[in-house]
Protein backbone atom coordinates (compact mmCIF):
# COMPACT_ATOMS: atom_id res chain seq x y z
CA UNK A 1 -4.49 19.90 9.22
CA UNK A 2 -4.64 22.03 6.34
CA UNK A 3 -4.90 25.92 6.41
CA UNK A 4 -8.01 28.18 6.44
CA UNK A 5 -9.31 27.97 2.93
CA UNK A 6 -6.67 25.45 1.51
CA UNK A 7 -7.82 22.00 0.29
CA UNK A 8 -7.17 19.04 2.58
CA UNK A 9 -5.09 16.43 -0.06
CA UNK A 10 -6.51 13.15 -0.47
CA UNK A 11 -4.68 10.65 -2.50
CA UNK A 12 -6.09 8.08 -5.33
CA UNK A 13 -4.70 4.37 -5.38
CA UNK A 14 -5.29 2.13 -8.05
CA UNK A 15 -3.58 -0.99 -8.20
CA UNK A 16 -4.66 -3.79 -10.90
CA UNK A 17 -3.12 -7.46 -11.33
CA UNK A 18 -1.66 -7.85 -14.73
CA UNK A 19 -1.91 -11.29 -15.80
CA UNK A 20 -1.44 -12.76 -19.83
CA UNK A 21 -1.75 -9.09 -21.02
CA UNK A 22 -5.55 -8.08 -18.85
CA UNK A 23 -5.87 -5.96 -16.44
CA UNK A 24 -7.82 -7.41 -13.25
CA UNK A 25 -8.94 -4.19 -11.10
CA UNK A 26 -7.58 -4.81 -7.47
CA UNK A 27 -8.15 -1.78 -5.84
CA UNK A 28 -9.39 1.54 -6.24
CA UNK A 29 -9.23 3.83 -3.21
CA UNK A 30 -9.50 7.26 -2.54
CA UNK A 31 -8.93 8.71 0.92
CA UNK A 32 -6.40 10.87 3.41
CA UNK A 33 -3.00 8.83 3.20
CA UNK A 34 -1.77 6.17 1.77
CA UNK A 35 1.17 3.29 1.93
CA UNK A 36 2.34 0.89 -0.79
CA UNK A 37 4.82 -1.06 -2.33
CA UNK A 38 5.75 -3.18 -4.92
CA UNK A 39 8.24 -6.29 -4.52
CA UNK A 40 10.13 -8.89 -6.27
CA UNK A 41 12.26 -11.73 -4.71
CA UNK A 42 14.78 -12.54 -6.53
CA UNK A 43 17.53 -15.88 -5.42
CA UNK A 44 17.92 -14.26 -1.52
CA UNK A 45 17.08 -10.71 -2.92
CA UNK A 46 14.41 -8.39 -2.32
CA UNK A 47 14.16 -4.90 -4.61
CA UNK A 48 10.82 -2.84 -4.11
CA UNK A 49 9.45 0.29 -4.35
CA UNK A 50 7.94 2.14 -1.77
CA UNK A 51 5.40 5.06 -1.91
CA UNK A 52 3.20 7.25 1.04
CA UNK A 53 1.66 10.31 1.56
CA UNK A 54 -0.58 11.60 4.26
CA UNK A 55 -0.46 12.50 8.25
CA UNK A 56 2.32 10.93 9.58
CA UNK A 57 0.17 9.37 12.39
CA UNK A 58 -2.31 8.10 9.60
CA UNK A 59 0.52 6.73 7.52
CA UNK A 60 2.07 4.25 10.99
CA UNK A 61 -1.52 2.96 11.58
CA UNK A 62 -1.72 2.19 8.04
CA UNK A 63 1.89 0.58 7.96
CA UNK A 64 0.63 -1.19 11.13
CA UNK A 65 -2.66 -2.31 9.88
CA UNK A 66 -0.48 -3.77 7.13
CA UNK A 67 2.35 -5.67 9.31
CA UNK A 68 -0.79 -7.25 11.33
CA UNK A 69 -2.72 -8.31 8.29
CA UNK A 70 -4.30 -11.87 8.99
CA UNK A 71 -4.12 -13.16 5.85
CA UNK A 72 0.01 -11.45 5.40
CA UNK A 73 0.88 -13.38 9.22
CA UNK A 74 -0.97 -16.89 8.36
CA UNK A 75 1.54 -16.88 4.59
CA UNK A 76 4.80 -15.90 6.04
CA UNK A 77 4.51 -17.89 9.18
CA UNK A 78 3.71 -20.78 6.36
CA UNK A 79 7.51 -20.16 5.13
CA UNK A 80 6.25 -17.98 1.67
């Protein structure tokens, strides 16, 4: 929690596909905390980036909101 009179931070995400040279909004968020990455396989490699701000408690319900994704479980368990 932030101080008497200091701002709480909030954090802007935008994240847009890139495909042929346009620029298809994905997201655009605006809220407390935030967690994201980028990734690239590569042969048996993986390199990413990895950015997060916010609450600590806020940020692990995020990351764990993201590790139970529906969608993210049905893919990998599908060998992608």
């Amino acid at each position: 929690m932030a101080p008497p009179n200091q701002p709480t931070a909030r954090y802007r995400v935008i994240c847009y596909e890139l495909v042929d040279g346009r620029q298809n909004l994905i997201m655009d968020s605006t809220d407390h905390g935030f967690v994201a990455a980028t990734g690239r396989i590569t042969g048996a490699l993986m390199d990413g980036d990895l950015a997060h701000a916010g609450p600590h408690g806020l940020q692990a319900h995020l990351a764990l909101m993201i590790a139970n994704d529906k969608q993210l479980l049905r893919d990998h368990t599908r060998g992608h």
